[in-house]
N, C-alpha and C. Protein backbone atom coordinates (compact mmCIF):
# COMPACT_ATOMS: atom_id res chain seq x y z
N UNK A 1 45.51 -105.35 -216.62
CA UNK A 1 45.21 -106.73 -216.34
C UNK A 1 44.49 -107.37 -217.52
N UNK A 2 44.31 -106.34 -218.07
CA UNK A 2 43.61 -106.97 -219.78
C UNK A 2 42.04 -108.00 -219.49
N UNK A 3 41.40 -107.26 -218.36
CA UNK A 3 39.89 -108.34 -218.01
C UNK A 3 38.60 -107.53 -218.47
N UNK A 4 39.13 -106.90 -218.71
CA UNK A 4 37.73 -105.62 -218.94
C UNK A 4 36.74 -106.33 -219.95
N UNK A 5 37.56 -106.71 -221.00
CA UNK A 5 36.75 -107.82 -222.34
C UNK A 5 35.85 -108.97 -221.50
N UNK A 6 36.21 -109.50 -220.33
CA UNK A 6 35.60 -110.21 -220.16
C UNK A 6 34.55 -110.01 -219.68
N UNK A 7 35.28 -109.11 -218.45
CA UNK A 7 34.34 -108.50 -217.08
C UNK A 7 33.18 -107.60 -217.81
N UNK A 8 33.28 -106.97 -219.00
CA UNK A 8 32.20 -105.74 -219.48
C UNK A 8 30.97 -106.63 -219.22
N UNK A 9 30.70 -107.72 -219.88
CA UNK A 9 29.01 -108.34 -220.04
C UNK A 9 28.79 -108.45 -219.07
N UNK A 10 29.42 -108.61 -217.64
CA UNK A 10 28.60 -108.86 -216.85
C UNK A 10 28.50 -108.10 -215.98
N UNK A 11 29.44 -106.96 -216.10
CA UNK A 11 29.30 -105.27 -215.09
C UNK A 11 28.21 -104.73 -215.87
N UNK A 12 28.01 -104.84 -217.48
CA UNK A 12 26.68 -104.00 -218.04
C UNK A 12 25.25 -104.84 -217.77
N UNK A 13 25.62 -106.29 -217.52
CA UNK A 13 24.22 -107.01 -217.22
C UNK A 13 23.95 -106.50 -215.68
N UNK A 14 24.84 -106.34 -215.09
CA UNK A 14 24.61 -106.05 -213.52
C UNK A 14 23.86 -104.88 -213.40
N UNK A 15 24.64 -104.02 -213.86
CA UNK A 15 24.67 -102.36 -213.66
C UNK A 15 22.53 -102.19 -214.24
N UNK A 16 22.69 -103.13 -215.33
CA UNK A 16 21.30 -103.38 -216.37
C UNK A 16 20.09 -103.61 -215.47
N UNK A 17 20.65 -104.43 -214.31
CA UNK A 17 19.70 -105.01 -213.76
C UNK A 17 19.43 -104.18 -212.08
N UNK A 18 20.60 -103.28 -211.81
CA UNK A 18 20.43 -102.57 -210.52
C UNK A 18 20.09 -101.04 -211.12
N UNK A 19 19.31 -101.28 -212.14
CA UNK A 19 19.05 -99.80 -213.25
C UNK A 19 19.34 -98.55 -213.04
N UNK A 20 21.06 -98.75 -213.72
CA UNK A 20 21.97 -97.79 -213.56
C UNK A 20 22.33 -97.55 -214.81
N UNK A 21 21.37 -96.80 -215.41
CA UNK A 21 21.52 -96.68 -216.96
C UNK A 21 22.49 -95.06 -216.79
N UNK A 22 22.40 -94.63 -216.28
CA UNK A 22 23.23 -93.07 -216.68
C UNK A 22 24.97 -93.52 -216.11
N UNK A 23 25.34 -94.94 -215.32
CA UNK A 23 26.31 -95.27 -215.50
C UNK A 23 26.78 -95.81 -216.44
N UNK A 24 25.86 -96.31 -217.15
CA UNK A 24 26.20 -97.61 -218.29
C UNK A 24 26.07 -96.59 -219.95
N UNK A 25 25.56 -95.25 -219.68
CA UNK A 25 25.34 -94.19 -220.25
C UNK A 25 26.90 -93.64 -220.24
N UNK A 26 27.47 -93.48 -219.30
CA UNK A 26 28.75 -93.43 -219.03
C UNK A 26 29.82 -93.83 -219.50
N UNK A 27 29.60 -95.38 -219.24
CA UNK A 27 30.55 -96.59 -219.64
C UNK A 27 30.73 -96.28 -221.56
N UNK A 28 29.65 -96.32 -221.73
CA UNK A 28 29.57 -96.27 -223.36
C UNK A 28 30.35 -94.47 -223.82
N UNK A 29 29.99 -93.85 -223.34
CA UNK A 29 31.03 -92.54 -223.39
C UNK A 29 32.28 -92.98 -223.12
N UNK A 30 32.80 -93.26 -222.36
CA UNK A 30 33.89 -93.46 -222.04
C UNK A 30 35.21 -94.40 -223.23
N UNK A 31 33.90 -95.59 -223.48
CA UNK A 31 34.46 -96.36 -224.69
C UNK A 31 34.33 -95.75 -225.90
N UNK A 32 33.78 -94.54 -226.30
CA UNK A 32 33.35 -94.09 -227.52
C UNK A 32 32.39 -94.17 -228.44
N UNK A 33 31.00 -95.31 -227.44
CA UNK A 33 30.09 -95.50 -228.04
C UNK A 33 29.23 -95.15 -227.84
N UNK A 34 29.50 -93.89 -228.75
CA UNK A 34 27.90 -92.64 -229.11
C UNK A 34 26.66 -92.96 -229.23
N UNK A 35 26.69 -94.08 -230.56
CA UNK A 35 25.59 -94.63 -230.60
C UNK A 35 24.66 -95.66 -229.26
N UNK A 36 25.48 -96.19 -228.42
CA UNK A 36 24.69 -97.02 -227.57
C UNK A 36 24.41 -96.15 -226.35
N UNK A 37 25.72 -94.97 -226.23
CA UNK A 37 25.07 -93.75 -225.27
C UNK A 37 24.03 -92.73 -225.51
N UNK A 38 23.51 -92.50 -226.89
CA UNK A 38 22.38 -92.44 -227.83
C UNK A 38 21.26 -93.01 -227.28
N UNK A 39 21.16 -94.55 -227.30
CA UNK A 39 19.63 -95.27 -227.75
C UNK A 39 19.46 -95.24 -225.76
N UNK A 40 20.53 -95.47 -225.16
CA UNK A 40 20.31 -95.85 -223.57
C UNK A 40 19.32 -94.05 -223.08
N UNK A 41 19.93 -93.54 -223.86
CA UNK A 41 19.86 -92.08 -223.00
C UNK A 41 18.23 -91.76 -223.33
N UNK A 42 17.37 -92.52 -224.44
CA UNK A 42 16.24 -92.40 -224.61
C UNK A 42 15.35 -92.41 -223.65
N UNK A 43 15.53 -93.36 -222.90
CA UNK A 43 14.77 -94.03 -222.50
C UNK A 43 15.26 -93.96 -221.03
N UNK A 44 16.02 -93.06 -220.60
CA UNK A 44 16.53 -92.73 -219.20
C UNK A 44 15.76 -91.60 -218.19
N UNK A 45 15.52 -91.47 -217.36
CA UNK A 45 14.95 -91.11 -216.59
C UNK A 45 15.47 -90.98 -215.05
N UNK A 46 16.50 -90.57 -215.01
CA UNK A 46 17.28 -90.33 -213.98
C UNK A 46 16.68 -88.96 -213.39
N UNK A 47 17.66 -88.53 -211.76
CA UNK A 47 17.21 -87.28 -211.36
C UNK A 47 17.59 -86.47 -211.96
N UNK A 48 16.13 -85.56 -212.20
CA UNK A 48 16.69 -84.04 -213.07
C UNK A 48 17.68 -83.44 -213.61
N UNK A 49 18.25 -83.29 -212.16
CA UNK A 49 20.09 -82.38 -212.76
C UNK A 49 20.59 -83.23 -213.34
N UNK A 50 20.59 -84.46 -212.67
CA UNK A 50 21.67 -85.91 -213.53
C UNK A 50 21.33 -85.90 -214.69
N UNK A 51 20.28 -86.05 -214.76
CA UNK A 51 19.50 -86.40 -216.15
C UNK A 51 20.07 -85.36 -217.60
N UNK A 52 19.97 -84.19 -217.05
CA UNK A 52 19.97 -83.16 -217.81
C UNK A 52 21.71 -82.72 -218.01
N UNK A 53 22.13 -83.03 -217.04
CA UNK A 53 24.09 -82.70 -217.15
C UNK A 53 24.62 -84.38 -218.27
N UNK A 54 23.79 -85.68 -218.08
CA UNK A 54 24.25 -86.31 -218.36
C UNK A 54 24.22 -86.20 -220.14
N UNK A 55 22.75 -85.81 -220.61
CA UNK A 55 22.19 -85.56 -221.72
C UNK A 55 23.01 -84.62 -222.41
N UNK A 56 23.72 -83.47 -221.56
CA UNK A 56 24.55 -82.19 -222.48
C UNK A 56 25.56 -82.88 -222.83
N UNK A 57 26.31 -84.24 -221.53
CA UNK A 57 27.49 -84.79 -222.10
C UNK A 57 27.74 -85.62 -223.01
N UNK A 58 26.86 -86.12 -223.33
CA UNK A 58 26.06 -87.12 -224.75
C UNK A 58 25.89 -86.19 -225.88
N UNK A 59 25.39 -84.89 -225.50
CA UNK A 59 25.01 -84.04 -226.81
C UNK A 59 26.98 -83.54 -227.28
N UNK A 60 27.65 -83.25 -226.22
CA UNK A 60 28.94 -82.90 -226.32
C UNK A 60 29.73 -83.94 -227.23
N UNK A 61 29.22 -85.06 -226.69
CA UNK A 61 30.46 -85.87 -227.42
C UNK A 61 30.11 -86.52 -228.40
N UNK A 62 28.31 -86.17 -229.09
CA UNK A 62 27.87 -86.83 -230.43
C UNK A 62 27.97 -85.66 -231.08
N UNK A 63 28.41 -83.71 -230.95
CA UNK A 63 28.21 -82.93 -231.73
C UNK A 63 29.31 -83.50 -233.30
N UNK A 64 30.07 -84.10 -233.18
CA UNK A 64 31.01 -84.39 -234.49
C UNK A 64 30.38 -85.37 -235.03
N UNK A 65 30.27 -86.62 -234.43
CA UNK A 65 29.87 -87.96 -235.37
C UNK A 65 28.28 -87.76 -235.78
N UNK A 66 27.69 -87.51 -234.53
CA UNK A 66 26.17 -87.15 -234.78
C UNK A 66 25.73 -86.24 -234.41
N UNK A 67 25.73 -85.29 -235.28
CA UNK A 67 25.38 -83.54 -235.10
C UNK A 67 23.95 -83.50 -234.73
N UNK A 68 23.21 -84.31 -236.22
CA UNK A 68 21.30 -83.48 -235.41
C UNK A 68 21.16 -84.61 -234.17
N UNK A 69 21.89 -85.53 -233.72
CA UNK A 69 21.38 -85.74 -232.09
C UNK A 69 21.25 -85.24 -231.38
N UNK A 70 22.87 -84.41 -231.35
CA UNK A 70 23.17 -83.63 -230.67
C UNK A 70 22.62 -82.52 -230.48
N UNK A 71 22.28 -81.85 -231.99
CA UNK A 71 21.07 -80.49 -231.91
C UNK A 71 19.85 -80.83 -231.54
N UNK A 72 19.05 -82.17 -231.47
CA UNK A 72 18.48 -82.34 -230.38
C UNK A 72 18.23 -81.72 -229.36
N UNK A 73 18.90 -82.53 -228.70
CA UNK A 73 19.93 -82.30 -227.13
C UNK A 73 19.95 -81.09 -226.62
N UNK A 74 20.27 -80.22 -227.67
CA UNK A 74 20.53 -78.95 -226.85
C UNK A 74 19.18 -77.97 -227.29
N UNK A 75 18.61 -78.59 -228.07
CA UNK A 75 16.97 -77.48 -228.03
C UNK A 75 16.40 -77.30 -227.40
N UNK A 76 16.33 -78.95 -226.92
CA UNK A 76 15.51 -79.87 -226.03
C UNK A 76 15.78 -78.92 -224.74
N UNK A 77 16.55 -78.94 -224.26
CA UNK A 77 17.84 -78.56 -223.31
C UNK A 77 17.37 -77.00 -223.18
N UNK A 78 17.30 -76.33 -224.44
CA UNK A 78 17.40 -74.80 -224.24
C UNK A 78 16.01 -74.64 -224.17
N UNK A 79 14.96 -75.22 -224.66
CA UNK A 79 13.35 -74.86 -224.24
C UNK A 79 12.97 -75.33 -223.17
N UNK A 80 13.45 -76.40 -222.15
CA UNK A 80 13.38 -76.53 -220.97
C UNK A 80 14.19 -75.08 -219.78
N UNK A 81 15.06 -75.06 -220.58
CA UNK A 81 15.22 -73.49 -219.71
C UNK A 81 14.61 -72.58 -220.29
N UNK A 82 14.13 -71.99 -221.48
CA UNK A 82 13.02 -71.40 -221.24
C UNK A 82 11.65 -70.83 -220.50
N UNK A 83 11.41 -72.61 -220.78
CA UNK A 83 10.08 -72.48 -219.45
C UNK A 83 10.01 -72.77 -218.07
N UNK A 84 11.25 -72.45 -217.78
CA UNK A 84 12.14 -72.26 -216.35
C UNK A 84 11.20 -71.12 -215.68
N UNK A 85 11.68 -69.73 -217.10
CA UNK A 85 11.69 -68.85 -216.79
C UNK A 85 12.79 -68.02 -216.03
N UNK A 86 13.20 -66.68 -216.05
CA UNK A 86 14.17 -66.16 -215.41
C UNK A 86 15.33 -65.64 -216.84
N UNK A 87 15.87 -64.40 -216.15
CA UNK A 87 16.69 -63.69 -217.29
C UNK A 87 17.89 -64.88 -217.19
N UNK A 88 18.53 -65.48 -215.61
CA UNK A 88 19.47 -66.23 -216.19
C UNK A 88 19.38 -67.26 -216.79
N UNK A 89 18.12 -68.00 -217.24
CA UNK A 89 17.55 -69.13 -217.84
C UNK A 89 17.56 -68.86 -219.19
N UNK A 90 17.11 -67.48 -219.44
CA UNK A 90 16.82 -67.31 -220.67
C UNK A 90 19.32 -66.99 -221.62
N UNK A 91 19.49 -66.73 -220.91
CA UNK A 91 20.90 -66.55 -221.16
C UNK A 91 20.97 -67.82 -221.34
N UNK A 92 21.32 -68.49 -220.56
CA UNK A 92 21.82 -70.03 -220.67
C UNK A 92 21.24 -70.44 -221.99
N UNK A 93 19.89 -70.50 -221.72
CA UNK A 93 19.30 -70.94 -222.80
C UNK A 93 20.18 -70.48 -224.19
N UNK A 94 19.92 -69.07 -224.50
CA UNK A 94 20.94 -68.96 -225.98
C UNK A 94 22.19 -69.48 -226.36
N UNK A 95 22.74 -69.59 -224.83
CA UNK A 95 23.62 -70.47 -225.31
C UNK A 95 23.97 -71.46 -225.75
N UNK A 96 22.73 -72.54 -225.57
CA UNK A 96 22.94 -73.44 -225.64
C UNK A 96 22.07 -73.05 -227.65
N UNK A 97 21.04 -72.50 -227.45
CA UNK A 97 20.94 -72.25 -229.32
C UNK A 97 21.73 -71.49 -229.98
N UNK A 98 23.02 -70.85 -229.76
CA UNK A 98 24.08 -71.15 -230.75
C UNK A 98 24.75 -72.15 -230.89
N UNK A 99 24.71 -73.05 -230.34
CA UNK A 99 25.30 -74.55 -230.07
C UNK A 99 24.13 -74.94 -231.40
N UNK A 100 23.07 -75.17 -231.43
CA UNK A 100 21.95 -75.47 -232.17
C UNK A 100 21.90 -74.62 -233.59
N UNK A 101 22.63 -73.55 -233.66
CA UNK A 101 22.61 -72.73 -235.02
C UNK A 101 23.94 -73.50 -235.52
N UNK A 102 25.27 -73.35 -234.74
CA UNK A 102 26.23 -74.04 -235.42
C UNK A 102 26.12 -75.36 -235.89
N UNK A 103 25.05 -75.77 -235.13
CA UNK A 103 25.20 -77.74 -235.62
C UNK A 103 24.41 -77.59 -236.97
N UNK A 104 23.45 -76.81 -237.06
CA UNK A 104 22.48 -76.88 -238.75
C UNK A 104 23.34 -76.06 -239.21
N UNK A 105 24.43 -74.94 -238.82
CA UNK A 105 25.43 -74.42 -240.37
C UNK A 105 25.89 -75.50 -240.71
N UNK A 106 26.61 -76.56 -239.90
CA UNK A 106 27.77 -77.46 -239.94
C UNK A 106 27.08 -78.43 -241.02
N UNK A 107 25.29 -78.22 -240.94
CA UNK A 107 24.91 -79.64 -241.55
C UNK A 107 24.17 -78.90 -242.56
N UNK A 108 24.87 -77.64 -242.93
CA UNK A 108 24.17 -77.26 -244.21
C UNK A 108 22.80 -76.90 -244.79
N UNK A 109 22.41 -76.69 -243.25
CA UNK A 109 20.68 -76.46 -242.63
C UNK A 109 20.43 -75.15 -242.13
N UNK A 110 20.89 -74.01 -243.00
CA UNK A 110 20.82 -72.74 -242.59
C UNK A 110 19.61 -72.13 -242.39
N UNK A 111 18.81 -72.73 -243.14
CA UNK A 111 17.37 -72.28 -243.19
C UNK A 111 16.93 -72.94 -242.30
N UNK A 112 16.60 -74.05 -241.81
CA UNK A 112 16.09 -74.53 -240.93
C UNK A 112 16.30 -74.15 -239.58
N UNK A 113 17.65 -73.58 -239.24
CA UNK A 113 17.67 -72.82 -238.05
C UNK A 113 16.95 -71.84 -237.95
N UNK A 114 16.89 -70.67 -239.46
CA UNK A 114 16.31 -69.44 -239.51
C UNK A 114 14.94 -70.00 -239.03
N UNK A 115 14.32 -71.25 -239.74
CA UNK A 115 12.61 -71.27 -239.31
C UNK A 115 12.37 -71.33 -237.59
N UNK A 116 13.60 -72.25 -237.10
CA UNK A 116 13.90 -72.71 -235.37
C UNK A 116 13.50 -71.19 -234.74
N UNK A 117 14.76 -70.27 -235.05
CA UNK A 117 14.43 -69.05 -234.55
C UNK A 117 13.23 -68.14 -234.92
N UNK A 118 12.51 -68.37 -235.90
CA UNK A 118 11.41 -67.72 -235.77
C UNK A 118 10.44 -68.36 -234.65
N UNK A 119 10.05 -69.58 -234.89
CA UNK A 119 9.45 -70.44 -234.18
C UNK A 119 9.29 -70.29 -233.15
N UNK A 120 10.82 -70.18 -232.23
CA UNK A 120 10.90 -70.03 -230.53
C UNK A 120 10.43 -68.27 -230.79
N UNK A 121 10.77 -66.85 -231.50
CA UNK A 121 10.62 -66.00 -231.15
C UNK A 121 8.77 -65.66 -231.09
N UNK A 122 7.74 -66.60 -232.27
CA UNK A 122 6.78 -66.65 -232.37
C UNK A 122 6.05 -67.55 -230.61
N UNK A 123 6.56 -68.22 -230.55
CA UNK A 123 6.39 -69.33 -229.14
C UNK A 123 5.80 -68.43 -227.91
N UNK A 124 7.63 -67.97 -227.86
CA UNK A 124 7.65 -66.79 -226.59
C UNK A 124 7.55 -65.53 -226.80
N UNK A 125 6.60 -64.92 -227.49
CA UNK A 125 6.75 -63.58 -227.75
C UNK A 125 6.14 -62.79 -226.98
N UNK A 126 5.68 -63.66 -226.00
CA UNK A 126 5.46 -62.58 -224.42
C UNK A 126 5.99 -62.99 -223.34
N UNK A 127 7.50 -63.01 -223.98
CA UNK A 127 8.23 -63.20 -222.75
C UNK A 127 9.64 -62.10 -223.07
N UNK A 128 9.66 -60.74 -223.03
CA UNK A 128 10.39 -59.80 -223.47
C UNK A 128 11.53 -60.03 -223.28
N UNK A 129 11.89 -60.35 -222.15
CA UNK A 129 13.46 -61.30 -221.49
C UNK A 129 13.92 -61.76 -222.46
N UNK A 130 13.23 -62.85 -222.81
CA UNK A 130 13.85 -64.14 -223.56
C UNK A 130 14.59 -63.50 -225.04
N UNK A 131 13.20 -62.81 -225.56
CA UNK A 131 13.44 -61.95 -226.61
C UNK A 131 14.87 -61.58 -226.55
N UNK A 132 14.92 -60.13 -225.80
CA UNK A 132 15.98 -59.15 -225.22
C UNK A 132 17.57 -60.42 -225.42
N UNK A 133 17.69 -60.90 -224.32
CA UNK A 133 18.38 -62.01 -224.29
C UNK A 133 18.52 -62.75 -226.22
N UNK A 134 17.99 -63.13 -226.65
CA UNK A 134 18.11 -63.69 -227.98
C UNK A 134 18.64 -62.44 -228.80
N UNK A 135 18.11 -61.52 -228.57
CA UNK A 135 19.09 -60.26 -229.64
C UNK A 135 20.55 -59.98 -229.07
N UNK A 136 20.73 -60.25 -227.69
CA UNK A 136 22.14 -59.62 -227.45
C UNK A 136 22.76 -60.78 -227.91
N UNK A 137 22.40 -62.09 -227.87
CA UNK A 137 23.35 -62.91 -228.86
C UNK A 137 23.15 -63.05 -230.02
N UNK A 138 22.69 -62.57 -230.17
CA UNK A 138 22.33 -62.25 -232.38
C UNK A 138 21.91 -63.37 -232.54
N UNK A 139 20.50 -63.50 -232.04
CA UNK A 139 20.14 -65.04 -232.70
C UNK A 139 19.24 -64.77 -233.30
């Protein structure tokens, strides 16, 4: 129907004003705009899980155009499961910091991961799990 051009300003003023930012967080994914699904997602504060599933899908779809956002995203992401606590927290977690080692190879920041991983192993180093867990993925 070709209305969307019109209809957008005033579904994002709406949506703006019934503060539905992790839809309008959405909307901008959807159109390809990283950057405005970026600056919205700052400042969002949605429920937990939402919050946190919406943030990985933002970190997912800025890992190409905007890598250290994205490695952000998933530190952020993997030290909150950390201090979860729990062996399957601490799994998840690495996973999500090889996500975080590949984005600083990609950006030519090899060392800076090496300091990341000392950092978290200095952090938590009485948490043997976490440890354990970080060596079986060679981090």
């Amino acid at each position: 129907m070709k209305r969307w051009g019109s209809l957008r300003p005033q579904l994002m003023e709406f949506l703006a004003t019934k503060h539905q930012t992790g839809l309008i967080i959405e909307i901008h994914l959807d159109e390809g705009e990283i950057d405005e699904s970026l600056e919205r997602l700052k400042g969002y504060r949605g429920h937990p899980y939402e919050s946190e599933w919406l943030r990985l899908k933002v970190a997912a779809a800025a890992a190409t155009t905007r890598p250290q956002a994205a490695l952000e995203i998933y530190r952020n992401h993997a030290e909150r499961l950390i201090e979860r606590q729990g062996r399957h927290n601490y799994r998840d977690a690495c996973g999500y910091l090889k996500k975080v080692r590949t984005l600083y190879d990609e950006l030519g920041q090899t060392a800076a991961w090496t300091k990341e991983a000392a950092r978290l192993r200095e952090k938590y180093q009485r948490l043997p799990a976490l440890l354990d867990e970080m060596k079986r993925a060679r981090l």
